[in-house]
C-alpha atoms as a PDB file:
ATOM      1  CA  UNK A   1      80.195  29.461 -73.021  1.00  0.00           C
ATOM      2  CA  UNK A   2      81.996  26.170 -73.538  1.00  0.00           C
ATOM      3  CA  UNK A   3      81.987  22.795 -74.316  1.00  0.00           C
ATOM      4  CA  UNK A   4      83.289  19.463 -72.786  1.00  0.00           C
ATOM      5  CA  UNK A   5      83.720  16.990 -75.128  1.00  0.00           C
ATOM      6  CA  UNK A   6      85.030  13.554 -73.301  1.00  0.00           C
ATOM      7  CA  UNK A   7      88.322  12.126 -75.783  1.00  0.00           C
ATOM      8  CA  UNK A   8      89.312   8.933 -77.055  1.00  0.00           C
ATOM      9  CA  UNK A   9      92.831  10.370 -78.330  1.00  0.00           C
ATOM     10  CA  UNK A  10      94.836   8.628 -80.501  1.00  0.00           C
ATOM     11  CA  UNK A  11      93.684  10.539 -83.471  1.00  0.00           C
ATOM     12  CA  UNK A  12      89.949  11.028 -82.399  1.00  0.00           C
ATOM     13  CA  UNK A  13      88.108  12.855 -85.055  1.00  0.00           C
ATOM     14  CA  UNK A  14      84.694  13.781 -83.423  1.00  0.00           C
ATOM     15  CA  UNK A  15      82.198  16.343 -85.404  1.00  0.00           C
ATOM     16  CA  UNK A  16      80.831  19.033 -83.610  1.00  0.00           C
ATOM     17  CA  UNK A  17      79.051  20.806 -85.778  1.00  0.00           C
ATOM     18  CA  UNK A  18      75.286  19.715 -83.938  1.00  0.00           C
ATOM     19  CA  UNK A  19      76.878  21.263 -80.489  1.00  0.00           C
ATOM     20  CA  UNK A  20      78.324  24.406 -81.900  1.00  0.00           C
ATOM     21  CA  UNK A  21      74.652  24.891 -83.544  1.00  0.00           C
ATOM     22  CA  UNK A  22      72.693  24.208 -80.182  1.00  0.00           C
ATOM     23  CA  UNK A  23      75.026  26.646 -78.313  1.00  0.00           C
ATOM     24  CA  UNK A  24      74.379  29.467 -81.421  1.00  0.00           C
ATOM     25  CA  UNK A  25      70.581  28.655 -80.708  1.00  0.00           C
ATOM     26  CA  UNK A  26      71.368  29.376 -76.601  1.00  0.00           C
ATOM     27  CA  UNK A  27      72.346  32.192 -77.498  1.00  0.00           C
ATOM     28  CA  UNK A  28      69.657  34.114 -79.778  1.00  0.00           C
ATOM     29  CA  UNK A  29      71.864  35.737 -81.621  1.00  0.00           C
ATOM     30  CA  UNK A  30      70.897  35.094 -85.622  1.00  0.00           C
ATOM     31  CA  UNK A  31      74.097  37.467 -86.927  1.00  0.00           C
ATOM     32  CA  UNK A  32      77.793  37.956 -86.243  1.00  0.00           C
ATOM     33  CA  UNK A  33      80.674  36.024 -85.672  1.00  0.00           C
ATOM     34  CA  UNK A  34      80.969  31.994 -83.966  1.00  0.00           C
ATOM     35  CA  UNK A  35      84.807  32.010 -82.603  1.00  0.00           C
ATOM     36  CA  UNK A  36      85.757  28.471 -81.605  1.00  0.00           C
ATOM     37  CA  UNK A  37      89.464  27.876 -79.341  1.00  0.00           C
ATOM     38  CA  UNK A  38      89.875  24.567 -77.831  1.00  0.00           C
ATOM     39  CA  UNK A  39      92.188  24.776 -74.890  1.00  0.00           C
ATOM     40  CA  UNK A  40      95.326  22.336 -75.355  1.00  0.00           C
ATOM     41  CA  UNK A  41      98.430  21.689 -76.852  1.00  0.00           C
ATOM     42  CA  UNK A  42      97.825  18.455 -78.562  1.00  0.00           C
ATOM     43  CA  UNK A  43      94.366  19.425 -80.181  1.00  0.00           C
ATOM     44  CA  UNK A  44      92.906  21.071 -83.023  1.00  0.00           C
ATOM     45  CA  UNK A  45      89.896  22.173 -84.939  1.00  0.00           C
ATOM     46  CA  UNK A  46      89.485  21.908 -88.446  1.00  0.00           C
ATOM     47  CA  UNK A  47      86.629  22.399 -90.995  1.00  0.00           C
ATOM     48  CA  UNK A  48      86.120  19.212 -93.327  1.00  0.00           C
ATOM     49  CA  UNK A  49      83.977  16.739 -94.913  1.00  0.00           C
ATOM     50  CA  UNK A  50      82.484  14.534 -92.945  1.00  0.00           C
ATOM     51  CA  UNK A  51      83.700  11.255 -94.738  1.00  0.00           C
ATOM     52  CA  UNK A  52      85.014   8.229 -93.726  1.00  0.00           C
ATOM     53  CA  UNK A  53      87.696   7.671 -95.836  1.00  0.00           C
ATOM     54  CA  UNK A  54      88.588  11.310 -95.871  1.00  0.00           C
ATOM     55  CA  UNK A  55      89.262  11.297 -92.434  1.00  0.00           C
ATOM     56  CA  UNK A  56      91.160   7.739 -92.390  1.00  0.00           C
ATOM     57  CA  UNK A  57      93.240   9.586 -95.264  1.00  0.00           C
ATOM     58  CA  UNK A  58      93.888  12.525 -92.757  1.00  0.00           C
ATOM     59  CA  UNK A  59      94.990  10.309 -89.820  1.00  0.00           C
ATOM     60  CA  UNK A  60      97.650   8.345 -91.805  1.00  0.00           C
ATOM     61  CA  UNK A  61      98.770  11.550 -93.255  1.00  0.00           C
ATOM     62  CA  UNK A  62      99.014  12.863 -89.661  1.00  0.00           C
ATOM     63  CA  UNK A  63     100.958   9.839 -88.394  1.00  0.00           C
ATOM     64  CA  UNK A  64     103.131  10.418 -91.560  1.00  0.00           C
ATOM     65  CA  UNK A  65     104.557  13.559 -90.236  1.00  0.00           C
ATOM     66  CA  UNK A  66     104.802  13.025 -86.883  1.00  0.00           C
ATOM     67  CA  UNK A  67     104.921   9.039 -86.323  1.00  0.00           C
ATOM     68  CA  UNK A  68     103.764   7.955 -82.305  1.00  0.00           C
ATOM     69  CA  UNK A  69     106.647   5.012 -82.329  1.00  0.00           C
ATOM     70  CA  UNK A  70     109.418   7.616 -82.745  1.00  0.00           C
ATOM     71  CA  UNK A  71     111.618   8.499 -79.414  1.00  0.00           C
ATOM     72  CA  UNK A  72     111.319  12.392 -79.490  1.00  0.00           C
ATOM     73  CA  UNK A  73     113.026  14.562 -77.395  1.00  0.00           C
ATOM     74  CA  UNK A  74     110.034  15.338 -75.863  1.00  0.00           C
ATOM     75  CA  UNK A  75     109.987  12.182 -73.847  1.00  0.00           C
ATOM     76  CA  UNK A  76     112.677  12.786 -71.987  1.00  0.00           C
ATOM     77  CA  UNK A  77     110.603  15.578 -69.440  1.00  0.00           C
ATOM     78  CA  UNK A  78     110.075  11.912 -67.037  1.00  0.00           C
ATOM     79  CA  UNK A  79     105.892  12.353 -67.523  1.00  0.00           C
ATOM     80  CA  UNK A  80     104.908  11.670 -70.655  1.00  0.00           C
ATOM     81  CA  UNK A  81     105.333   9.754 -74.173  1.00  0.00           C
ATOM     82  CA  UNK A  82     103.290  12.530 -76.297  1.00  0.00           C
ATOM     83  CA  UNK A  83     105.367  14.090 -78.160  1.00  0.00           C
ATOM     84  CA  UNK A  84     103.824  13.157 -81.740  1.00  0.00           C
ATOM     85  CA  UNK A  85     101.021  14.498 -80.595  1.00  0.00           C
ATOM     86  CA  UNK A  86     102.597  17.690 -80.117  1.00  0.00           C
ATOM     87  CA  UNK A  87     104.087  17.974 -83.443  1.00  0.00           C
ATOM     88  CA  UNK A  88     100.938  16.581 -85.256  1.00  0.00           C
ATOM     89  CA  UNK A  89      98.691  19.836 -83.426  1.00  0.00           C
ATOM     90  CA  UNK A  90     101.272  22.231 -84.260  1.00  0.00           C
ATOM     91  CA  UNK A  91      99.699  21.732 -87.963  1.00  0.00           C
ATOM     92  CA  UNK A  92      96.420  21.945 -86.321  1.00  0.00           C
ATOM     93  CA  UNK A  93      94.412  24.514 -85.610  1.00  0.00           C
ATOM     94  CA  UNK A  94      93.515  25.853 -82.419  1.00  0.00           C
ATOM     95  CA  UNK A  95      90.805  28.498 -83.536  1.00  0.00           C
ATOM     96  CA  UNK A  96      88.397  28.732 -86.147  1.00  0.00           C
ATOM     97  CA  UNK A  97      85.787  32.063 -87.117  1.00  0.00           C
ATOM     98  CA  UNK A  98      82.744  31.361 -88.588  1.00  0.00           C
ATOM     99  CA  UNK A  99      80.350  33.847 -90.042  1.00  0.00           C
ATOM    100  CA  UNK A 100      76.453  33.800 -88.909  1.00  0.00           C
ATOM    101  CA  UNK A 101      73.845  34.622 -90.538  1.00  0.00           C
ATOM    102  CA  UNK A 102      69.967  34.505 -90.002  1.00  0.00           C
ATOM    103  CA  UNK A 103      70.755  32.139 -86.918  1.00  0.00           C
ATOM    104  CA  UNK A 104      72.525  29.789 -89.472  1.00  0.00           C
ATOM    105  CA  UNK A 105      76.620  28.773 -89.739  1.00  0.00           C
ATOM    106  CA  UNK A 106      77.406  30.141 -93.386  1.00  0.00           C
ATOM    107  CA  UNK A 107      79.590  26.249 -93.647  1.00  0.00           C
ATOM    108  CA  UNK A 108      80.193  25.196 -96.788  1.00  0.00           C
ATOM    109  CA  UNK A 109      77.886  22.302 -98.460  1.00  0.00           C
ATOM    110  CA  UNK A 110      80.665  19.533 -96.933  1.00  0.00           C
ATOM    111  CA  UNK A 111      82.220  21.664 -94.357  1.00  0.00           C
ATOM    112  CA  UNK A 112      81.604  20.326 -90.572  1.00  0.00           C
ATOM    113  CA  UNK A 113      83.572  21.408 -87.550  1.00  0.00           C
ATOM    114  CA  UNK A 114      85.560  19.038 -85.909  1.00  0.00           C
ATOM    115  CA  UNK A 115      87.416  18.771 -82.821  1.00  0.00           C
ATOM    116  CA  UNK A 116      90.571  16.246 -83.782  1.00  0.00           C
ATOM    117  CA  UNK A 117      92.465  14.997 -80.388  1.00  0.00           C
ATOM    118  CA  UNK A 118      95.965  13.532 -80.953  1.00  0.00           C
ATOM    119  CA  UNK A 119      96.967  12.659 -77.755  1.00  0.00           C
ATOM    120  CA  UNK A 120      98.518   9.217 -76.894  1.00  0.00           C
ATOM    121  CA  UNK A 121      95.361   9.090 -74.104  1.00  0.00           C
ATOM    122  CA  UNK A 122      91.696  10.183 -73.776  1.00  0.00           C
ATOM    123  CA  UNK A 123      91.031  13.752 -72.375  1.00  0.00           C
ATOM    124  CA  UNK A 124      88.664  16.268 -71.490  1.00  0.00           C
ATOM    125  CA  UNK A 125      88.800  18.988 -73.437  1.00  0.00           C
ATOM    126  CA  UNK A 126      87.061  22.365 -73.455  1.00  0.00           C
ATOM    127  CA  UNK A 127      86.176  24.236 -76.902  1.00  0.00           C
ATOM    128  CA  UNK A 128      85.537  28.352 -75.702  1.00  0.00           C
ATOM    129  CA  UNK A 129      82.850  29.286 -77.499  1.00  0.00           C
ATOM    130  CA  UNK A 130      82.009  33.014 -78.405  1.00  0.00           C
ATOM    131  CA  UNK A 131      79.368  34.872 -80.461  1.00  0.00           C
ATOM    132  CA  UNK A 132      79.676  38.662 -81.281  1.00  0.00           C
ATOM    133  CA  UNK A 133      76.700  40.139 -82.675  1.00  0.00           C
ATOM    134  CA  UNK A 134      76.791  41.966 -85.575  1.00  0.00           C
END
């Protein structure tokens, strides 16, 4: 199963945490393992509190290490200007495994899964979602 989750880019940080649990509940499956992959090179997932300034602190530190005025090479292919965003998902994640148990995501008291978009435009993107009972 997947999800389509509609992008504002630019550093969009959008929790997902409600959709991953409606698509456990789809499923029926209360034990096993949630495996999360969002399709993309200049996305990521990430588990972390879902905190305002927390997250304005992880944007600047983003921009930090890969700043979107900066001519990289990358901009040279003659069809797009992305190429911070391609450096800033390389220290992304694409993947996450969470355990399951008795129907329930065993997160952390703070931890919610996001889906964090870095592109220099909004996109589509599709999170593969897969359960394996245990």
């Amino acid at each position: 199963m997947n999800l389509v989750i509609n992008t504002q880019g630019f550093s969009d940080f959008i929790n997902i945490t409600d959709l991953v649990k409606q698509a456990i509940k789809r499923k029926n499956i209360l034990n096993g393992l949630v495996f999360l992959f969002v399709k993309g090179t200049t996305a990521g997932l990430a588990l972390i509190e879902d905190e305002k300034g927390h997250l304005e602190d992880l944007k600047e530190v983003l921009e930090q290490i890969a700043p979107s005025d900066k001519n990289y090479q990358h901009h040279h292919n003659g069809y797009d200007h992305n190429g911070a965003a391609h450096i800033k998902a390389a220290f992304l994640k694409q993947d996450l495994v969470i355990p399951l148990t008795n129907g329930d995501l065993e997160l952390g008291s703070w931890q919610n899964i996001f889906l964090i978009d870095v592109d220099d435009k909004p996109r589509q993107r599709e999170i593969v979602v897969q359960i394996i009972s245990l």
